[in-house]
C-alpha atoms as a PDB file:
ATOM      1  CA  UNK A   1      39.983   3.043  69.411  1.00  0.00           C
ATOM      2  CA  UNK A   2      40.530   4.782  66.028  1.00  0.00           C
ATOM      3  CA  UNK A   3      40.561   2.155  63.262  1.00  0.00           C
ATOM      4  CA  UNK A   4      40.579   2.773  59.404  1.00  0.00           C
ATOM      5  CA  UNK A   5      37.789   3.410  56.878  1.00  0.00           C
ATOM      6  CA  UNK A   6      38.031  -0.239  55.824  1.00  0.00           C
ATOM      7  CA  UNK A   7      37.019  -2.085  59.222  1.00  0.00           C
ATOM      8  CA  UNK A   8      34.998   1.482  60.133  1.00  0.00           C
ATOM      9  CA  UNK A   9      32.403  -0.186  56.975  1.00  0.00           C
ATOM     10  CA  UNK A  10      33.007  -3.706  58.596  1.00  0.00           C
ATOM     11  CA  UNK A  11      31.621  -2.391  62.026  1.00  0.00           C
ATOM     12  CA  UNK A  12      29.026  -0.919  60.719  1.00  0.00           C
ATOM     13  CA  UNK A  13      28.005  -3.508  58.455  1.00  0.00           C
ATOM     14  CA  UNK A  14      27.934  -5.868  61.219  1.00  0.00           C
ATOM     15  CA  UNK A  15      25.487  -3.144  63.021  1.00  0.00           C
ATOM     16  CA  UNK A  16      23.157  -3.458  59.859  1.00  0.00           C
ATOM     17  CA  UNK A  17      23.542  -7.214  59.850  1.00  0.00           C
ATOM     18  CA  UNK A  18      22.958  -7.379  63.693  1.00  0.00           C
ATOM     19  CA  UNK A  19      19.729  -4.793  63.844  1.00  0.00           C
ATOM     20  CA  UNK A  20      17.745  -7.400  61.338  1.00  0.00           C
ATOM     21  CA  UNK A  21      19.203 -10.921  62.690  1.00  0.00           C
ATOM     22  CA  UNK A  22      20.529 -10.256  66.361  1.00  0.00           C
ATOM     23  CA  UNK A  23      20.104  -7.140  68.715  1.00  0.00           C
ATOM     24  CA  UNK A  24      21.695  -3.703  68.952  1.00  0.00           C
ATOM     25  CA  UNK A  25      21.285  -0.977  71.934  1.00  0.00           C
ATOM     26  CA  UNK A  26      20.887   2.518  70.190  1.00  0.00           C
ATOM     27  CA  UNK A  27      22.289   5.544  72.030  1.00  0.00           C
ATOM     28  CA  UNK A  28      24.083   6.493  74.653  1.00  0.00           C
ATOM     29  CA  UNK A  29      22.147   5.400  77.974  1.00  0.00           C
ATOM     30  CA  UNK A  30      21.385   2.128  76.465  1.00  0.00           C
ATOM     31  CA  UNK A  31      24.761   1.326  74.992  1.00  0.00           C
ATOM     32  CA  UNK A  32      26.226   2.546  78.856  1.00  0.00           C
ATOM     33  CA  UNK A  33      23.501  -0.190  80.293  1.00  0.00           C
ATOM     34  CA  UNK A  34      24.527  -2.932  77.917  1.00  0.00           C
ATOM     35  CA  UNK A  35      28.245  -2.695  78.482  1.00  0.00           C
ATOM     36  CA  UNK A  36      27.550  -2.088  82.545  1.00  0.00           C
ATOM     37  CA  UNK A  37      25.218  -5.439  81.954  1.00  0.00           C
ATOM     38  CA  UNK A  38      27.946  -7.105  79.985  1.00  0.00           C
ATOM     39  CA  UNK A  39      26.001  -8.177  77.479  1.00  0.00           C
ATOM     40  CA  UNK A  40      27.849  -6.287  74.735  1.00  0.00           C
ATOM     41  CA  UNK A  41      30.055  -7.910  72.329  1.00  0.00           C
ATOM     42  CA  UNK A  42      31.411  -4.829  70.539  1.00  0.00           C
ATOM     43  CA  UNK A  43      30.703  -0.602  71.135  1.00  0.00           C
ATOM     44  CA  UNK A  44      30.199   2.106  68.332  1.00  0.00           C
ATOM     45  CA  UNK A  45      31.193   5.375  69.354  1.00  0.00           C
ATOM     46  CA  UNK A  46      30.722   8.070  66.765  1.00  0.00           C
ATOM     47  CA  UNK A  47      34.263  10.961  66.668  1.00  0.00           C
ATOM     48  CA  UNK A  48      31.756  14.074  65.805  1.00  0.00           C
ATOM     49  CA  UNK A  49      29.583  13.724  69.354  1.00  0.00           C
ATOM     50  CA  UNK A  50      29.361  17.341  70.404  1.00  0.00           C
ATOM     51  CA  UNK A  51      29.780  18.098  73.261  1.00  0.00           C
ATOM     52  CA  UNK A  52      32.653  15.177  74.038  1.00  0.00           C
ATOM     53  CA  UNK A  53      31.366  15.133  77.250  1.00  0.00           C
ATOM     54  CA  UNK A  54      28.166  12.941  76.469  1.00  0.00           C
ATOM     55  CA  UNK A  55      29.857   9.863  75.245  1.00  0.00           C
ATOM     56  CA  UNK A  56      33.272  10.324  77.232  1.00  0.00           C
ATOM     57  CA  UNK A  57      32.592   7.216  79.572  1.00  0.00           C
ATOM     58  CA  UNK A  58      32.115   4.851  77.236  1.00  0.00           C
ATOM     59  CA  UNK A  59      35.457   4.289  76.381  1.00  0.00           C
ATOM     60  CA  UNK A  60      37.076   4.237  79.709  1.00  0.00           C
ATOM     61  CA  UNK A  61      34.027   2.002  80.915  1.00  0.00           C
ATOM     62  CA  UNK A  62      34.642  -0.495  77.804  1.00  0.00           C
ATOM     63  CA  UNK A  63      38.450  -1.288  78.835  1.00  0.00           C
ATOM     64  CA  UNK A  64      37.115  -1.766  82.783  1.00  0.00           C
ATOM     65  CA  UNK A  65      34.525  -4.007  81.554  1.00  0.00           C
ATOM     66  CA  UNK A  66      36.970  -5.778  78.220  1.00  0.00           C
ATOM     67  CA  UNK A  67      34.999  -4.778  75.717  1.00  0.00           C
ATOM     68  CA  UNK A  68      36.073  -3.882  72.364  1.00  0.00           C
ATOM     69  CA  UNK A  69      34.966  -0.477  71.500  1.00  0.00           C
ATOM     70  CA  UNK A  70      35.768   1.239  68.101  1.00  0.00           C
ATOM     71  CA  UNK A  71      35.245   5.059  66.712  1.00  0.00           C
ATOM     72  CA  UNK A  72      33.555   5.647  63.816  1.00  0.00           C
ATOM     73  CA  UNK A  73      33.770   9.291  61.594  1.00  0.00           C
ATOM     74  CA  UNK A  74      29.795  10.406  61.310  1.00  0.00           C
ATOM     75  CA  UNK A  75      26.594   9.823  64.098  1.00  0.00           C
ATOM     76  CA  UNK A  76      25.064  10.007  60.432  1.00  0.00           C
ATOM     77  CA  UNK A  77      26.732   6.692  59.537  1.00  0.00           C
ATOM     78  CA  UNK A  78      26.012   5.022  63.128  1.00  0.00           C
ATOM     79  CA  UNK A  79      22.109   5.858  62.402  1.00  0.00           C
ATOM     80  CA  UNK A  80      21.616   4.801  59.482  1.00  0.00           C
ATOM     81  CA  UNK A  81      23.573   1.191  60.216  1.00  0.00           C
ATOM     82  CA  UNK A  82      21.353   0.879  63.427  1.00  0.00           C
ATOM     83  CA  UNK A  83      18.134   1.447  61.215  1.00  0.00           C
ATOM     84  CA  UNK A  84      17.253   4.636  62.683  1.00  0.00           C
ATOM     85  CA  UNK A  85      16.490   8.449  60.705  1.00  0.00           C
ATOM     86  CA  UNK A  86      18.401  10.598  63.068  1.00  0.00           C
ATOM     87  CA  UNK A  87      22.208  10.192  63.923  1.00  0.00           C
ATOM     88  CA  UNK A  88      23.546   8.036  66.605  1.00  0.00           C
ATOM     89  CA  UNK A  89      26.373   8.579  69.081  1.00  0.00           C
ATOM     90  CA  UNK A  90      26.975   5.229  70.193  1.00  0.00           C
ATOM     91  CA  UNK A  91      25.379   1.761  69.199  1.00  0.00           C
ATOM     92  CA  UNK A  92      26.181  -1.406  71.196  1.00  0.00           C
ATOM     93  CA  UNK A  93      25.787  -4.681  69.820  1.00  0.00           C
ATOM     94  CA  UNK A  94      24.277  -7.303  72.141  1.00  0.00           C
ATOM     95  CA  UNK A  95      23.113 -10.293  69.617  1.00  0.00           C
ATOM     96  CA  UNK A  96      24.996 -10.495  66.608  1.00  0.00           C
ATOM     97  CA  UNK A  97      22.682 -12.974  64.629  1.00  0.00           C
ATOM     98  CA  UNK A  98      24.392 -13.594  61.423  1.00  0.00           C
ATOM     99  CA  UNK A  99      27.287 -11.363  61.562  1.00  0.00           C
ATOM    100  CA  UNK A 100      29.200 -14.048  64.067  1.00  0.00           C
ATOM    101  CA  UNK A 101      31.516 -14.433  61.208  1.00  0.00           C
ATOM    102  CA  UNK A 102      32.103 -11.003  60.803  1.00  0.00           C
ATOM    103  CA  UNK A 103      32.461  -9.937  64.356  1.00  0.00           C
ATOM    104  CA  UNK A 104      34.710 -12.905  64.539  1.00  0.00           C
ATOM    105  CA  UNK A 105      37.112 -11.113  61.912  1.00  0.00           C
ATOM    106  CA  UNK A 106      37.113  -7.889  63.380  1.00  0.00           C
ATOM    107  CA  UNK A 107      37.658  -8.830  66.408  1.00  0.00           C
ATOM    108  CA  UNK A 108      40.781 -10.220  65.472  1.00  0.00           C
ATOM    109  CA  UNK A 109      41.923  -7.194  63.029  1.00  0.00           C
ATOM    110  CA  UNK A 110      41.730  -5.597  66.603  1.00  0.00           C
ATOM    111  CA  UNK A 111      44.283  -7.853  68.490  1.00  0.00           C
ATOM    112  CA  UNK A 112      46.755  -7.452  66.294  1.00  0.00           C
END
Protein backbone atom coordinates (compact mmCIF):
# COMPACT_ATOMS: atom_id res chain seq x y z
CA UNK A 1 0.00 0.00 0.00
CA UNK A 2 1.51 3.37 -1.06
CA UNK A 3 1.15 5.86 1.80
CA UNK A 4 2.71 9.43 2.05
CA UNK A 5 6.12 10.69 3.22
CA UNK A 6 4.53 11.66 6.54
CA UNK A 7 3.35 8.09 7.89
CA UNK A 8 6.39 6.55 5.44
CA UNK A 9 8.75 8.40 8.68
CA UNK A 10 6.04 7.06 11.18
CA UNK A 11 6.66 3.39 9.91
CA UNK A 12 9.91 3.62 10.00
CA UNK A 13 10.25 5.24 13.19
CA UNK A 14 8.26 2.61 14.72
CA UNK A 15 10.96 0.06 13.01
CA UNK A 16 13.75 2.05 14.94
CA UNK A 17 11.65 2.12 18.08
CA UNK A 18 10.77 -1.65 17.68
CA UNK A 19 14.58 -2.99 16.77
CA UNK A 20 15.78 -1.52 20.43
CA UNK A 21 12.46 -2.29 22.62
CA UNK A 22 10.48 -5.13 20.70
CA UNK A 23 11.53 -7.38 17.66
CA UNK A 24 11.80 -6.89 13.91
CA UNK A 25 12.45 -9.73 11.07
CA UNK A 26 15.02 -8.19 8.53
CA UNK A 27 14.71 -9.26 4.89
CA UNK A 28 12.84 -10.95 2.74
CA UNK A 29 12.79 -14.79 3.85
CA UNK A 30 12.34 -13.78 7.36
CA UNK A 31 9.70 -11.13 6.92
CA UNK A 32 7.81 -14.08 4.41
CA UNK A 33 8.24 -16.53 7.69
CA UNK A 34 6.89 -14.02 10.15
CA UNK A 35 3.79 -13.08 8.22
CA UNK A 36 3.30 -17.07 7.15
CA UNK A 37 3.79 -17.52 11.22
CA UNK A 38 1.43 -14.69 11.91
CA UNK A 39 3.33 -13.17 14.21
CA UNK A 40 3.64 -9.87 12.32
CA UNK A 41 1.87 -6.84 13.30
CA UNK A 42 2.84 -4.58 10.38
CA UNK A 43 5.23 -5.30 6.85
CA UNK A 44 7.87 -2.85 5.27
CA UNK A 45 8.28 -3.32 1.75
CA UNK A 46 10.81 -1.06 0.13
CA UNK A 47 9.35 0.49 -3.92
CA UNK A 48 13.16 0.38 -5.39
CA UNK A 49 13.58 -3.74 -4.88
CA UNK A 50 15.14 -4.70 -8.18
CA UNK A 51 14.21 -7.15 -9.62
CA UNK A 52 10.22 -6.82 -8.45
CA UNK A 53 10.18 -10.28 -8.52
CA UNK A 54 11.99 -10.86 -5.06
CA UNK A 55 9.55 -9.15 -2.83
CA UNK A 56 6.34 -9.64 -5.12
CA UNK A 57 4.63 -12.13 -2.58
CA UNK A 58 4.66 -10.23 0.19
CA UNK A 59 1.96 -8.15 -0.59
CA UNK A 60 -0.49 -10.58 -1.93
CA UNK A 61 0.52 -12.94 1.10
CA UNK A 62 -0.13 -9.90 3.67
CA UNK A 63 -3.95 -9.38 2.51
CA UNK A 64 -4.41 -13.55 2.69
CA UNK A 65 -2.96 -13.48 6.03
CA UNK A 66 -4.69 -9.51 7.22
CA UNK A 67 -1.78 -7.95 7.71
CA UNK A 68 -1.11 -4.42 7.16
CA UNK A 69 1.70 -3.97 4.82
CA UNK A 70 3.00 -0.49 3.67
CA UNK A 71 5.71 0.68 0.83
CA UNK A 72 8.33 2.70 1.64
CA UNK A 73 10.63 4.92 -1.19
CA UNK A 74 14.49 3.66 -0.39
CA UNK A 75 15.89 -0.17 0.92
CA UNK A 76 18.44 2.61 2.18
CA UNK A 77 15.80 4.00 4.56
CA UNK A 78 14.39 0.37 5.59
CA UNK A 79 18.21 -0.46 6.69
CA UNK A 80 19.07 2.00 8.43
CA UNK A 81 15.51 2.00 10.61
CA UNK A 82 16.10 -1.83 11.17
CA UNK A 83 19.73 -1.03 12.52
CA UNK A 84 21.48 -2.65 9.80
CA UNK A 85 24.58 -1.03 7.19
CA UNK A 86 23.27 -2.41 3.99
CA UNK A 87 19.69 -1.71 2.52
CA UNK A 88 16.68 -3.71 3.29
CA UNK A 89 13.82 -4.87 1.08
CA UNK A 90 11.36 -5.75 3.53
CA UNK A 91 11.33 -5.54 7.47
CA UNK A 92 8.51 -7.15 9.49
CA UNK A 93 7.72 -6.12 12.82
CA UNK A 94 6.92 -8.91 15.29
CA UNK A 95 7.28 -7.12 18.94
CA UNK A 96 6.65 -3.62 18.93
CA UNK A 97 8.01 -2.76 22.52
CA UNK A 98 7.38 0.84 22.99
CA UNK A 99 6.05 1.90 19.75
CA UNK A 100 2.38 0.27 20.77
CA UNK A 101 1.26 3.80 20.70
CA UNK A 102 2.56 4.49 17.52
CA UNK A 103 1.59 1.39 15.69
CA UNK A 104 -1.71 2.02 17.29
CA UNK A 105 -1.94 5.42 15.22
CA UNK A 106 -0.89 4.15 12.09
CA UNK A 107 -2.78 1.56 12.05
CA UNK A 108 -5.68 3.60 12.12
CA UNK A 109 -4.35 6.37 9.47
CA UNK A 110 -4.62 3.05 7.42
CA UNK A 111 -8.40 2.25 7.90
CA UNK A 112 -9.49 5.25 6.94
Amino acid sequence: MDVSKELQDKVLEIIEIAKTTGKVRKGTNETTKAVERGIAKIVVVAKDVNPKEVIMHIEPLCKEKEVPCINVDKREDLGTAAGLARPSSSVAVVNEGEAKDQLKQVLNELKK
